[in-house]
PDB file of N, CA and C in Angstrom:
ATOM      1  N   UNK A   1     127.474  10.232 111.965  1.00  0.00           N
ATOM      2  CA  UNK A   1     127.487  11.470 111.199  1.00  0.00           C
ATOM      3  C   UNK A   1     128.100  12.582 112.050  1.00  0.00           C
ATOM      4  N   UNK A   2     129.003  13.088 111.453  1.00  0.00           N
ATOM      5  CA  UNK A   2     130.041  14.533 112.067  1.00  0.00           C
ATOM      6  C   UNK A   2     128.781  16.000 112.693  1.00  0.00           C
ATOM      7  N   UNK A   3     128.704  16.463 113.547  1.00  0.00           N
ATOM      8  CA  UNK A   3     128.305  17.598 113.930  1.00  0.00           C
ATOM      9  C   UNK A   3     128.834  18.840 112.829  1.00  0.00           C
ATOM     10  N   UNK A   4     128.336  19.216 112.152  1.00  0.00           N
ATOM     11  CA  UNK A   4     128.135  20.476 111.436  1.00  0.00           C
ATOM     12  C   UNK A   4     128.591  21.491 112.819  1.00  0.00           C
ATOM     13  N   UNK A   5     129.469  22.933 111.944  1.00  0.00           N
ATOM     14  CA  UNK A   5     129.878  23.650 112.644  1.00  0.00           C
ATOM     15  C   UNK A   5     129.398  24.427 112.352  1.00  0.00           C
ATOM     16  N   UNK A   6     128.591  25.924 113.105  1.00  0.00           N
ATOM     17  CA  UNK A   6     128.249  26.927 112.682  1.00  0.00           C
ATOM     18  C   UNK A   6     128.799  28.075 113.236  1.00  0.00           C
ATOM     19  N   UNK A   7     129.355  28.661 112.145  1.00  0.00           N
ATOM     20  CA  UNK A   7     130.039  29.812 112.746  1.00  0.00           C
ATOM     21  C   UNK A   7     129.813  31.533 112.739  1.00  0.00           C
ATOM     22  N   UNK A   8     128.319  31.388 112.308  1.00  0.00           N
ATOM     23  CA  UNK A   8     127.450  32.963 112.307  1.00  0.00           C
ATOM     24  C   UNK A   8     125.974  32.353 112.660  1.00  0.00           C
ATOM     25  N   UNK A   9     125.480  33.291 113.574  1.00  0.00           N
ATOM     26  CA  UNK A   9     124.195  32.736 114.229  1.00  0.00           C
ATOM     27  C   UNK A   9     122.975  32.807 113.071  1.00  0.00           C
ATOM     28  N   UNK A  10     123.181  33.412 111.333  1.00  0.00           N
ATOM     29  CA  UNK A  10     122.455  33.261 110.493  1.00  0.00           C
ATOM     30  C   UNK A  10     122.199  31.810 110.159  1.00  0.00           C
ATOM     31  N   UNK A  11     123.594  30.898 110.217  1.00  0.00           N
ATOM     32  CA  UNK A  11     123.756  29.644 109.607  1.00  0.00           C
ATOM     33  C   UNK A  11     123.091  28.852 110.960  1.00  0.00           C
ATOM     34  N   UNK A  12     123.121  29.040 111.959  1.00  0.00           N
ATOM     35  CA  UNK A  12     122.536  28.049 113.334  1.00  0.00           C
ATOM     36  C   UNK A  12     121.211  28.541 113.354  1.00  0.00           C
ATOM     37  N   UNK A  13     120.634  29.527 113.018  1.00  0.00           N
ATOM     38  CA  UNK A  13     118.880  29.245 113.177  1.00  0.00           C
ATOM     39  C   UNK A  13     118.619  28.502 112.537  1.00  0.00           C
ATOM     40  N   UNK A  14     118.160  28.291 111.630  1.00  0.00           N
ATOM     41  CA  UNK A  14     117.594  27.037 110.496  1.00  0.00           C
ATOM     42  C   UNK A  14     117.801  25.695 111.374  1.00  0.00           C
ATOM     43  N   UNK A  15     118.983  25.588 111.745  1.00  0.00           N
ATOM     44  CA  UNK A  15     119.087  24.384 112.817  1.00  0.00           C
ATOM     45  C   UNK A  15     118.605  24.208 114.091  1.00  0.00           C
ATOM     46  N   UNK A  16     118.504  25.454 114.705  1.00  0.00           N
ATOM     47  CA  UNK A  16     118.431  25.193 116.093  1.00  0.00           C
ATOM     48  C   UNK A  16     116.535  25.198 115.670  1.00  0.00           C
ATOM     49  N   UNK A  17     116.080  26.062 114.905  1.00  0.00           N
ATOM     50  CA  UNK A  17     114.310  25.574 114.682  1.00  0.00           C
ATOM     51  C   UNK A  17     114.135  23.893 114.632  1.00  0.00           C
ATOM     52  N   UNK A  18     115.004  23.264 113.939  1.00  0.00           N
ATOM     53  CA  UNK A  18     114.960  21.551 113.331  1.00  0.00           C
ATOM     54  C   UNK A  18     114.786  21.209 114.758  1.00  0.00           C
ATOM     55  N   UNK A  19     116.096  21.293 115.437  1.00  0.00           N
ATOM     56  CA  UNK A  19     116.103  21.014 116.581  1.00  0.00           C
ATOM     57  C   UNK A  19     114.696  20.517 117.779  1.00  0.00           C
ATOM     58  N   UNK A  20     113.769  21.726 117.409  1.00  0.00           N
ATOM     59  CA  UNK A  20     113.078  22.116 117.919  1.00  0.00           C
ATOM     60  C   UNK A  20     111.476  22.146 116.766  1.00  0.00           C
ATOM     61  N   UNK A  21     111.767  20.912 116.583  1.00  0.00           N
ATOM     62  CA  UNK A  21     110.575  20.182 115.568  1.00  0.00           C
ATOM     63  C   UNK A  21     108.973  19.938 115.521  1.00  0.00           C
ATOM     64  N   UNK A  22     109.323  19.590 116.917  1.00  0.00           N
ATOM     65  CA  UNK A  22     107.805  19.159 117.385  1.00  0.00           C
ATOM     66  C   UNK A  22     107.443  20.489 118.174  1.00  0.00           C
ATOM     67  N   UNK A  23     106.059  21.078 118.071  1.00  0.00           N
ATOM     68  CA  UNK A  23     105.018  21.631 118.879  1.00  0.00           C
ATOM     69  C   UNK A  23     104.914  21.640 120.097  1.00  0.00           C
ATOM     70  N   UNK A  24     105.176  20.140 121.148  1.00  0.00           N
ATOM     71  CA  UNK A  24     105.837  20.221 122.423  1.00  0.00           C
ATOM     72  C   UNK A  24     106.943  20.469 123.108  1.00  0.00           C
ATOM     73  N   UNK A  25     108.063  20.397 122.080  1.00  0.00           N
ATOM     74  CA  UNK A  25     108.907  21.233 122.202  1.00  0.00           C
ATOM     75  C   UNK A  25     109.547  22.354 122.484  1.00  0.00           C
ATOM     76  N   UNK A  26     108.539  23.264 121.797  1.00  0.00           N
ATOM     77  CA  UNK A  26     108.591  24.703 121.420  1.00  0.00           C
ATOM     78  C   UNK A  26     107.899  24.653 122.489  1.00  0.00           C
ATOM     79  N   UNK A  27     106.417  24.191 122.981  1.00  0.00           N
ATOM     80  CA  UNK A  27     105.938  24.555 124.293  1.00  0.00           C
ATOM     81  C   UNK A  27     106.564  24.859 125.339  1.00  0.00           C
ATOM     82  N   UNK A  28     106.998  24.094 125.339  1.00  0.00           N
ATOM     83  CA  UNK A  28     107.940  23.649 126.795  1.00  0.00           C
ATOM     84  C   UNK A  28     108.983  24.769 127.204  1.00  0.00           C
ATOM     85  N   UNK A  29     109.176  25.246 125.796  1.00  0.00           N
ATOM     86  CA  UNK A  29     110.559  26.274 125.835  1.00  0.00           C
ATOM     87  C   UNK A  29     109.583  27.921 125.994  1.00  0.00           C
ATOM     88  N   UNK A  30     108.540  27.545 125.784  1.00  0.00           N
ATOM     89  CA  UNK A  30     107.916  28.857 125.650  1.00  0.00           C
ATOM     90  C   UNK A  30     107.347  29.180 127.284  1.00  0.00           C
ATOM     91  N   UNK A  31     107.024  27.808 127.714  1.00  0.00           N
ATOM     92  CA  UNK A  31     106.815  28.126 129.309  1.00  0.00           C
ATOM     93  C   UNK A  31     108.051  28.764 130.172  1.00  0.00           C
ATOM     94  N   UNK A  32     109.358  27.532 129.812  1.00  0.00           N
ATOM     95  CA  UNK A  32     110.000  28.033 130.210  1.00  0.00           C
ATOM     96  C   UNK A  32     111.058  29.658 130.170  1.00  0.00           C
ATOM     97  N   UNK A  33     110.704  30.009 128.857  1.00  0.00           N
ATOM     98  CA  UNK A  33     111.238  31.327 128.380  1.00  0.00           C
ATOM     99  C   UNK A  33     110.170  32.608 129.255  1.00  0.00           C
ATOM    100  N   UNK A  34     108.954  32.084 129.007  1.00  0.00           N
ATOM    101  CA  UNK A  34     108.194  32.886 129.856  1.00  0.00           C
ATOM    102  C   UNK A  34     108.279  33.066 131.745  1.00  0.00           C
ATOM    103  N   UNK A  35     108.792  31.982 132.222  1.00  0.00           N
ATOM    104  CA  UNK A  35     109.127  32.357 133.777  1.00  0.00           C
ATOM    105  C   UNK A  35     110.120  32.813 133.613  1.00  0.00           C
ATOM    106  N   UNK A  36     111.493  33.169 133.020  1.00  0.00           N
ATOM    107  CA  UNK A  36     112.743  33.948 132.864  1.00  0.00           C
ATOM    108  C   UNK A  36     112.458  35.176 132.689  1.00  0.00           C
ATOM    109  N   UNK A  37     111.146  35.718 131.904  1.00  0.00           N
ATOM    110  CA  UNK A  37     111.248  36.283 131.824  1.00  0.00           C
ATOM    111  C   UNK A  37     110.526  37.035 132.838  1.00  0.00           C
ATOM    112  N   UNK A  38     109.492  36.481 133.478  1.00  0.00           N
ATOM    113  CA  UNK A  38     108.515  36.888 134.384  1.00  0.00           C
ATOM    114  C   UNK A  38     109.660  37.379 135.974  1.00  0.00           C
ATOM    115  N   UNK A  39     110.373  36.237 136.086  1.00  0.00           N
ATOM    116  CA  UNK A  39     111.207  36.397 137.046  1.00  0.00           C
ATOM    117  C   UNK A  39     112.187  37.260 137.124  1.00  0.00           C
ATOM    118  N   UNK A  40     112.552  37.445 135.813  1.00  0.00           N
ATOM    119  CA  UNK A  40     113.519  39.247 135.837  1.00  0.00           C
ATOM    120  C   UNK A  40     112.365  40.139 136.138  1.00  0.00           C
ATOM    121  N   UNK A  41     111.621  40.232 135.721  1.00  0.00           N
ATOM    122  CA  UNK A  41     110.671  41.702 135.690  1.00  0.00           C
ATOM    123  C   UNK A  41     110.139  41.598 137.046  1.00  0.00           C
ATOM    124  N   UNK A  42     110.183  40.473 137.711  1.00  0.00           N
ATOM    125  CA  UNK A  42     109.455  40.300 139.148  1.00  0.00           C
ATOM    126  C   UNK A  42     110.629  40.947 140.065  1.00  0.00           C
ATOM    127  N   UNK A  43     111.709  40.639 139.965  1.00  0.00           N
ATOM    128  CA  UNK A  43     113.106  40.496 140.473  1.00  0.00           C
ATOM    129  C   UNK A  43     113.269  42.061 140.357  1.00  0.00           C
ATOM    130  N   UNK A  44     113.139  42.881 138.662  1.00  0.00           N
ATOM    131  CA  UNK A  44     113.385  44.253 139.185  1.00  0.00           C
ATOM    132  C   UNK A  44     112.549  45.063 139.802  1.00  0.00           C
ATOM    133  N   UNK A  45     111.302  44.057 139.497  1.00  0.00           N
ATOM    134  CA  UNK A  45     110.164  45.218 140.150  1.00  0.00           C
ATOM    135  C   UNK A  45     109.874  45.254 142.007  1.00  0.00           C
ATOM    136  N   UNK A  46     110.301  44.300 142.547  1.00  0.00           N
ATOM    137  CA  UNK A  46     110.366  43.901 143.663  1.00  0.00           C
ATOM    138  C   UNK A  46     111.695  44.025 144.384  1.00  0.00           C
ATOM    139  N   UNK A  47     112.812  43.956 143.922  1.00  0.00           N
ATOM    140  CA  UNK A  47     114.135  43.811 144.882  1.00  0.00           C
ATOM    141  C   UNK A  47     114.533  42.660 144.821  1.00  0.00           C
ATOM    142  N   UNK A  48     113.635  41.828 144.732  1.00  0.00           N
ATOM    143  CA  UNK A  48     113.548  40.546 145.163  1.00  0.00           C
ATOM    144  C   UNK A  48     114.479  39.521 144.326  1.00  0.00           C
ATOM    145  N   UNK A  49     116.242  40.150 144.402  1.00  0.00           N
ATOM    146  CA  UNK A  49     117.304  39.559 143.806  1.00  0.00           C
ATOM    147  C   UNK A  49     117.642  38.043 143.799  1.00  0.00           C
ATOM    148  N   UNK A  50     117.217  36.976 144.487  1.00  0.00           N
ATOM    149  CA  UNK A  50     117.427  36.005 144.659  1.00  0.00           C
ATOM    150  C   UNK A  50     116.869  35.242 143.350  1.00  0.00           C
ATOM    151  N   UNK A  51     115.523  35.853 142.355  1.00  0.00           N
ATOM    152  CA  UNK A  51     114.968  35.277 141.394  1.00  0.00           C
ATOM    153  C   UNK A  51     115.538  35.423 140.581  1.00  0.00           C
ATOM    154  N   UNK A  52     117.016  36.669 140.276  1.00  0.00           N
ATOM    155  CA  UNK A  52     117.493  36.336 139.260  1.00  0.00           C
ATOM    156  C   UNK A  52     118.665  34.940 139.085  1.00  0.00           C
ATOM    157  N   UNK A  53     118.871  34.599 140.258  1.00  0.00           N
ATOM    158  CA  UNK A  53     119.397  33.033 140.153  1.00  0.00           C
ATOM    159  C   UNK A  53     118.438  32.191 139.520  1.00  0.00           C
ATOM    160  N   UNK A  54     116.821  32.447 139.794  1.00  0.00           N
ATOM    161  CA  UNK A  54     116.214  30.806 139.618  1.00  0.00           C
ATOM    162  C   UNK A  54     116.031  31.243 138.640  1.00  0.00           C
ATOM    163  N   UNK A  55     116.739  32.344 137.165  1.00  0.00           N
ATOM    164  CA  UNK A  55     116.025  32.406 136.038  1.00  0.00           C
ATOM    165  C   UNK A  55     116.314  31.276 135.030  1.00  0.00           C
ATOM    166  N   UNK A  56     118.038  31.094 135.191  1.00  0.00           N
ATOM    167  CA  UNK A  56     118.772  29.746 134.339  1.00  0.00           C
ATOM    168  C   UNK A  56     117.657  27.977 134.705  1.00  0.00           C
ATOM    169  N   UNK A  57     117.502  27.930 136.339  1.00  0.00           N
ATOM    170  CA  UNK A  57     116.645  27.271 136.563  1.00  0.00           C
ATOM    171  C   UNK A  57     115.583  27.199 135.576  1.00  0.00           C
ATOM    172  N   UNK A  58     114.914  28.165 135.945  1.00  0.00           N
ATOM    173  CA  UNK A  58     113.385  28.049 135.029  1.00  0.00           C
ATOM    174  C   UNK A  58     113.328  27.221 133.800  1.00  0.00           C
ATOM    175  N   UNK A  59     114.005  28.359 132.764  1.00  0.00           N
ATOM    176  CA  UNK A  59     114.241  27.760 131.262  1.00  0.00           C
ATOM    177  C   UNK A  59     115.257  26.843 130.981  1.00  0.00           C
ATOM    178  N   UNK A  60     116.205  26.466 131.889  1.00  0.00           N
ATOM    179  CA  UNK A  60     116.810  25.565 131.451  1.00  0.00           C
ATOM    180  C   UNK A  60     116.184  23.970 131.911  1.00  0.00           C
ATOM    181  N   UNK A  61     115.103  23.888 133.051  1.00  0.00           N
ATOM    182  CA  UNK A  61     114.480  22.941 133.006  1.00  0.00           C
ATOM    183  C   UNK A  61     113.504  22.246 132.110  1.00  0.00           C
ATOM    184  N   UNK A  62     112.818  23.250 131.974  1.00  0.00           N
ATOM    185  CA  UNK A  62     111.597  22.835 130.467  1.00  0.00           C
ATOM    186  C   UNK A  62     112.293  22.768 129.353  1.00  0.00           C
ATOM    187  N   UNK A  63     113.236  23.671 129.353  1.00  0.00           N
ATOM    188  CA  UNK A  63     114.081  23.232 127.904  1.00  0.00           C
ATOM    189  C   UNK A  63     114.552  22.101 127.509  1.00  0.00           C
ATOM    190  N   UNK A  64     115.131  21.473 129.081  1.00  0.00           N
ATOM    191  CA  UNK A  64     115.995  20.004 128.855  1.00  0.00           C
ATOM    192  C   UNK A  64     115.033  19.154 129.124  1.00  0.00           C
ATOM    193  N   UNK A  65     114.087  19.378 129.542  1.00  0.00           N
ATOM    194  CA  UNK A  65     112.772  17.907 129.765  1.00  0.00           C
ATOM    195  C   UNK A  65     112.196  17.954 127.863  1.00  0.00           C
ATOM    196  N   UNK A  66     112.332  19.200 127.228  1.00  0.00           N
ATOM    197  CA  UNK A  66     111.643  18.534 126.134  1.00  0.00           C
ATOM    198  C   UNK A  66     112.886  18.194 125.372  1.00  0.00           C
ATOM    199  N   UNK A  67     114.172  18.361 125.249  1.00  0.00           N
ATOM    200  CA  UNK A  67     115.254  18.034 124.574  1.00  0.00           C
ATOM    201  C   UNK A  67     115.070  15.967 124.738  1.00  0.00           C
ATOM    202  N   UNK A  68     115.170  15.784 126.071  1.00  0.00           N
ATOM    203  CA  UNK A  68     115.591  14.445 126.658  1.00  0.00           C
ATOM    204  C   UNK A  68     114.291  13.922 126.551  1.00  0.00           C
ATOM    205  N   UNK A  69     113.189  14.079 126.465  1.00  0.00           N
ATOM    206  CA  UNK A  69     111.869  13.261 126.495  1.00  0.00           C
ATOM    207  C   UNK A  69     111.197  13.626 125.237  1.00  0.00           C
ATOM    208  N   UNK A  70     111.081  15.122 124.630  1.00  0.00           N
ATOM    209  CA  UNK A  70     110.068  15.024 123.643  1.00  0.00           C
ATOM    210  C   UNK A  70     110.854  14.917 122.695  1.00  0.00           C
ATOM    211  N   UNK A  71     111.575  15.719 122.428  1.00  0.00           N
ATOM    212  CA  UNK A  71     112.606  15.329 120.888  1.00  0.00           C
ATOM    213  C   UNK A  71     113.346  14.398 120.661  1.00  0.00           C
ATOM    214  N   UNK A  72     114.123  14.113 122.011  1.00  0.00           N
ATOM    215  CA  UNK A  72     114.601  13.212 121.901  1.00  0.00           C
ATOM    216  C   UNK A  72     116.459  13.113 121.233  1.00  0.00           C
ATOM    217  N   UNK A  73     116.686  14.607 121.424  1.00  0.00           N
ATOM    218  CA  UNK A  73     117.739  14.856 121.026  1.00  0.00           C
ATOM    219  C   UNK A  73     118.750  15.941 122.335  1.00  0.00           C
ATOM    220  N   UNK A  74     120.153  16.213 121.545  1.00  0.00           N
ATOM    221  CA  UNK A  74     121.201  17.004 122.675  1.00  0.00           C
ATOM    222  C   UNK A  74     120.659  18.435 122.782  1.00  0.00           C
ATOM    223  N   UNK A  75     120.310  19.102 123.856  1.00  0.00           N
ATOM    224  CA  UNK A  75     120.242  20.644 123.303  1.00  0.00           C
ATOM    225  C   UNK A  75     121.636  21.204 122.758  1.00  0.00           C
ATOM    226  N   UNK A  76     120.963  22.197 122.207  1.00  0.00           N
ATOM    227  CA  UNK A  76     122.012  22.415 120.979  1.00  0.00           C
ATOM    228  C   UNK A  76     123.007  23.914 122.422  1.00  0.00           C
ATOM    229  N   UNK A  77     122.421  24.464 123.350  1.00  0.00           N
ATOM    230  CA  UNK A  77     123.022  24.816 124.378  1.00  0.00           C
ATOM    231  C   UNK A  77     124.131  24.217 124.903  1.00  0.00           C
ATOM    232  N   UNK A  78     124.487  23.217 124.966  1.00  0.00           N
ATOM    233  CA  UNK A  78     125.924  22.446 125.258  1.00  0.00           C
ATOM    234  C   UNK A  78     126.897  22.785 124.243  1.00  0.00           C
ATOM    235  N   UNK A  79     126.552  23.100 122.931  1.00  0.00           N
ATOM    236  CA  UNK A  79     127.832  23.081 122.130  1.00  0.00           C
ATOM    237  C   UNK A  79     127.384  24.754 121.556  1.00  0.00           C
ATOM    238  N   UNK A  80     126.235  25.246 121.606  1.00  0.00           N
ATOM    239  CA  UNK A  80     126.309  26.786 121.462  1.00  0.00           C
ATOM    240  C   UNK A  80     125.243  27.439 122.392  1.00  0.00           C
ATOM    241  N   UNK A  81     125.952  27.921 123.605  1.00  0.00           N
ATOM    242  CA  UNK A  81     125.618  28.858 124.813  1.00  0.00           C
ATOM    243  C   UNK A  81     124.706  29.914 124.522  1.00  0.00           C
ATOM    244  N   UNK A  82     125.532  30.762 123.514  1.00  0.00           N
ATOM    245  CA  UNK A  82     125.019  32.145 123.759  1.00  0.00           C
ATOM    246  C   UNK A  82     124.020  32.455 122.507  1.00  0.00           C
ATOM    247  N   UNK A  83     124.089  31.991 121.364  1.00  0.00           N
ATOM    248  CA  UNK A  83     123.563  31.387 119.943  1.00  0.00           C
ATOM    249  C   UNK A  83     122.310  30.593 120.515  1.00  0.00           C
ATOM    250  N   UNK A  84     122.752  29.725 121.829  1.00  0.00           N
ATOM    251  CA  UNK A  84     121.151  28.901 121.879  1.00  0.00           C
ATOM    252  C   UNK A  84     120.005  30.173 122.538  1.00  0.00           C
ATOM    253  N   UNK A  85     120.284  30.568 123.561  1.00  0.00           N
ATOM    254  CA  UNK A  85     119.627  31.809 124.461  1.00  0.00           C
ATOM    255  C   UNK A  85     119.287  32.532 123.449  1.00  0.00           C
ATOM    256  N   UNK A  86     120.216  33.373 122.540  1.00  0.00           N
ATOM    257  CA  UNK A  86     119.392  33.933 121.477  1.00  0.00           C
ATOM    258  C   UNK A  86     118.749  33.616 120.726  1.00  0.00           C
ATOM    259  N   UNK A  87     118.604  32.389 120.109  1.00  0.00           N
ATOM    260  CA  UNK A  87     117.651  31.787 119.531  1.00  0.00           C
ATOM    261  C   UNK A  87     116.307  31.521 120.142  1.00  0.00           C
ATOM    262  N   UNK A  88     116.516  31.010 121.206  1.00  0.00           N
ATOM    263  CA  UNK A  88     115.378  30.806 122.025  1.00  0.00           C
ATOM    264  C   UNK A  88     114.208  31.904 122.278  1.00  0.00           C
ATOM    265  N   UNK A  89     115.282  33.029 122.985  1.00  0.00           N
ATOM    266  CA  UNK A  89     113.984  34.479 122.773  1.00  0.00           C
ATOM    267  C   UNK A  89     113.657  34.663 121.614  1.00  0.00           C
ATOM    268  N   UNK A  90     114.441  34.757 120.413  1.00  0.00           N
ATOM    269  CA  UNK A  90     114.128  34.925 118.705  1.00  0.00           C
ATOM    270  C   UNK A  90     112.784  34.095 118.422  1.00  0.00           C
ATOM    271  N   UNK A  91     113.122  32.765 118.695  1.00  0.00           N
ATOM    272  CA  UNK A  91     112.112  32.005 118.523  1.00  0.00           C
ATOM    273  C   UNK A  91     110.208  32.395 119.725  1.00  0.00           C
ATOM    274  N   UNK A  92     110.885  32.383 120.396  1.00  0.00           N
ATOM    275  CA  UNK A  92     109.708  33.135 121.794  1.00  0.00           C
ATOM    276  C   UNK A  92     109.307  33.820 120.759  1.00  0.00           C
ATOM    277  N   UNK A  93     109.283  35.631 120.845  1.00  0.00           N
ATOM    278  CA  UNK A  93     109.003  36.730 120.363  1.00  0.00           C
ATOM    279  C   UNK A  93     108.306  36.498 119.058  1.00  0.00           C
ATOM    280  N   UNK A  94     108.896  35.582 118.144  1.00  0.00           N
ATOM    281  CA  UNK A  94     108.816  34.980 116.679  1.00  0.00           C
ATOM    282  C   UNK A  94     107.323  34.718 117.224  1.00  0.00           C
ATOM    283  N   UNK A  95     107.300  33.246 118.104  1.00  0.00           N
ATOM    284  CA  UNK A  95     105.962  32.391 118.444  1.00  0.00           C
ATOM    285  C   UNK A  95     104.797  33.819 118.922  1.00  0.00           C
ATOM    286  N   UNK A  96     104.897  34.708 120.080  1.00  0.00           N
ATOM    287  CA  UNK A  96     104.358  35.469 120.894  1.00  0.00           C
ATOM    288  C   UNK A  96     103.764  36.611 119.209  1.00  0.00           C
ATOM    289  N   UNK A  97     104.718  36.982 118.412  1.00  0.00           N
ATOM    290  CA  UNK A  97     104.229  37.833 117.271  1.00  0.00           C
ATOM    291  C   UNK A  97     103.275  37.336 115.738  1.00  0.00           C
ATOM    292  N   UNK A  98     103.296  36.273 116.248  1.00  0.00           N
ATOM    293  CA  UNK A  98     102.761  34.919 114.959  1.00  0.00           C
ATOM    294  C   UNK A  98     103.404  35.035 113.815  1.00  0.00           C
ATOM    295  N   UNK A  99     104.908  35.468 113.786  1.00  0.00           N
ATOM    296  CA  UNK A  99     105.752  34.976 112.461  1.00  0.00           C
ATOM    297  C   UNK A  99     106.668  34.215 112.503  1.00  0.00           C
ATOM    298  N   UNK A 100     106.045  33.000 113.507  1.00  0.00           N
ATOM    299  CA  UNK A 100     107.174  31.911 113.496  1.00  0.00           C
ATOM    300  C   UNK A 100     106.908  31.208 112.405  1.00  0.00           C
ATOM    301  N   UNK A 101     105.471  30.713 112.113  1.00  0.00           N
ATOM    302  CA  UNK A 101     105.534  29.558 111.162  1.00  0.00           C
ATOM    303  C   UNK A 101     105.992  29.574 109.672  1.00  0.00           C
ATOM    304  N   UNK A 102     106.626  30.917 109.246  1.00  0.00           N
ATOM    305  CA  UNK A 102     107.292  30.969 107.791  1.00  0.00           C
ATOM    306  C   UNK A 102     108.686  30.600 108.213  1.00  0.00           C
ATOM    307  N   UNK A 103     109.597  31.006 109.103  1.00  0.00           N
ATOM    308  CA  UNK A 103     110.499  30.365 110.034  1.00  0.00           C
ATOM    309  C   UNK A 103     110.468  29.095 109.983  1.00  0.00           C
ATOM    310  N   UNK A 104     110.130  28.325 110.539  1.00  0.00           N
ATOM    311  CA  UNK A 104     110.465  26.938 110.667  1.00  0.00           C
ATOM    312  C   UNK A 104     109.850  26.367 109.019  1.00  0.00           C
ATOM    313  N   UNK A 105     109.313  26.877 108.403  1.00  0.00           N
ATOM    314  CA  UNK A 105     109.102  26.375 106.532  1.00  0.00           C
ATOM    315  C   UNK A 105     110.169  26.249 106.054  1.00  0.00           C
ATOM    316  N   UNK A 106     110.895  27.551 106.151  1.00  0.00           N
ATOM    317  CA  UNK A 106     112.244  28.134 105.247  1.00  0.00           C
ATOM    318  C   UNK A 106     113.261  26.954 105.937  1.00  0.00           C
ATOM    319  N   UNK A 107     113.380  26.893 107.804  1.00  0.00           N
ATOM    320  CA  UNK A 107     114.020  25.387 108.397  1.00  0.00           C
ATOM    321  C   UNK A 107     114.062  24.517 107.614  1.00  0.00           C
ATOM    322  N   UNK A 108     112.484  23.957 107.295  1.00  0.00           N
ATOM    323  CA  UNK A 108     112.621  22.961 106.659  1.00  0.00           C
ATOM    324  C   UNK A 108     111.337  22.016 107.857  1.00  0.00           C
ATOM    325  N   UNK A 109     111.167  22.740 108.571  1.00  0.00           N
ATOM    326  CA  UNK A 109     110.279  21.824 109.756  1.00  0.00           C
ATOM    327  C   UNK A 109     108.910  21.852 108.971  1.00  0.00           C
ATOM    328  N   UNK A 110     108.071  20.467 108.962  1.00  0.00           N
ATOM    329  CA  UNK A 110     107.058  20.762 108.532  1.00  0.00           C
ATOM    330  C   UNK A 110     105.691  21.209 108.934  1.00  0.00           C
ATOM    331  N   UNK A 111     105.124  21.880 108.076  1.00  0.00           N
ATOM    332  CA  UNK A 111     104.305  22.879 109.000  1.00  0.00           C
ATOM    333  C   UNK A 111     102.743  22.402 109.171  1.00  0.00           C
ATOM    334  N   UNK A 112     102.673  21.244 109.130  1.00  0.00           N
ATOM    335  CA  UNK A 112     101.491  20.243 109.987  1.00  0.00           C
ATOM    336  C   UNK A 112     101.970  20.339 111.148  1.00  0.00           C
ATOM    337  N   UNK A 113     103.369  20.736 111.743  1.00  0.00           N
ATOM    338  CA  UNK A 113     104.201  20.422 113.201  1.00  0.00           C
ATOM    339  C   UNK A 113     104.089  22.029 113.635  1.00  0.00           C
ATOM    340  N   UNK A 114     104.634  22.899 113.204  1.00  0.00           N
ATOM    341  CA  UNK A 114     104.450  24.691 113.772  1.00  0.00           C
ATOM    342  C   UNK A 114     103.392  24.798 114.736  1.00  0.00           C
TER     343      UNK A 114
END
């Protein structure tokens, strides 16, 4: 089956939530979204410039351990960079404000899984 192209980041949420199906998933991304973010605010509040290198580290590790082990699928970051990062905080903030789970309904993810 052909990769679908998306070419406005309205049409790639709905997908990149699918993506991101399972509950451990989203965990994983939420730990990791949370040391990125901890590590900028540590980084400006301290000087301590070297943490803004380990921020890609952080979240891009938990991200790709649940891509390759829990889902079981490509992150969708290889074929959209800047669309995935924004999604990701969208989705964070979404999870952190409790209006993710009408989000992933409208996806299509089912919400025994949210």
């Amino acid at each position: 089956m052909a990769q679908r192209t998306y070419t406005t980041f309205a049409q790639f949420w709905p997908f990149y939530l699918r993506e991101h199906s399972r509950p451990a998933t989203r965990n994983l991304h939420y730990v990791g979204t949370a040391l990125v973010i901890a590590c900028g605010i540590w980084a400006l509040a301290t000087g301590t410039w070297w943490l803004l290198i380990a921020m890609p580290f952080a979240g891009y590790f938990f991200a790709w351990i649940a891509h390759f082990r829990v889902e079981r699928n490509r992150p969708a970051t290889f074929t959209y960079p800047l669309w995935s990062l924004a999604a990701d905080f969208r989705m964070f903030f979404m999870w952190i404000t409790g209006r993710l789970g009408p989000e992933l309904e409208r996806a299509g993810v089912e919400s025994d899984r949210s």
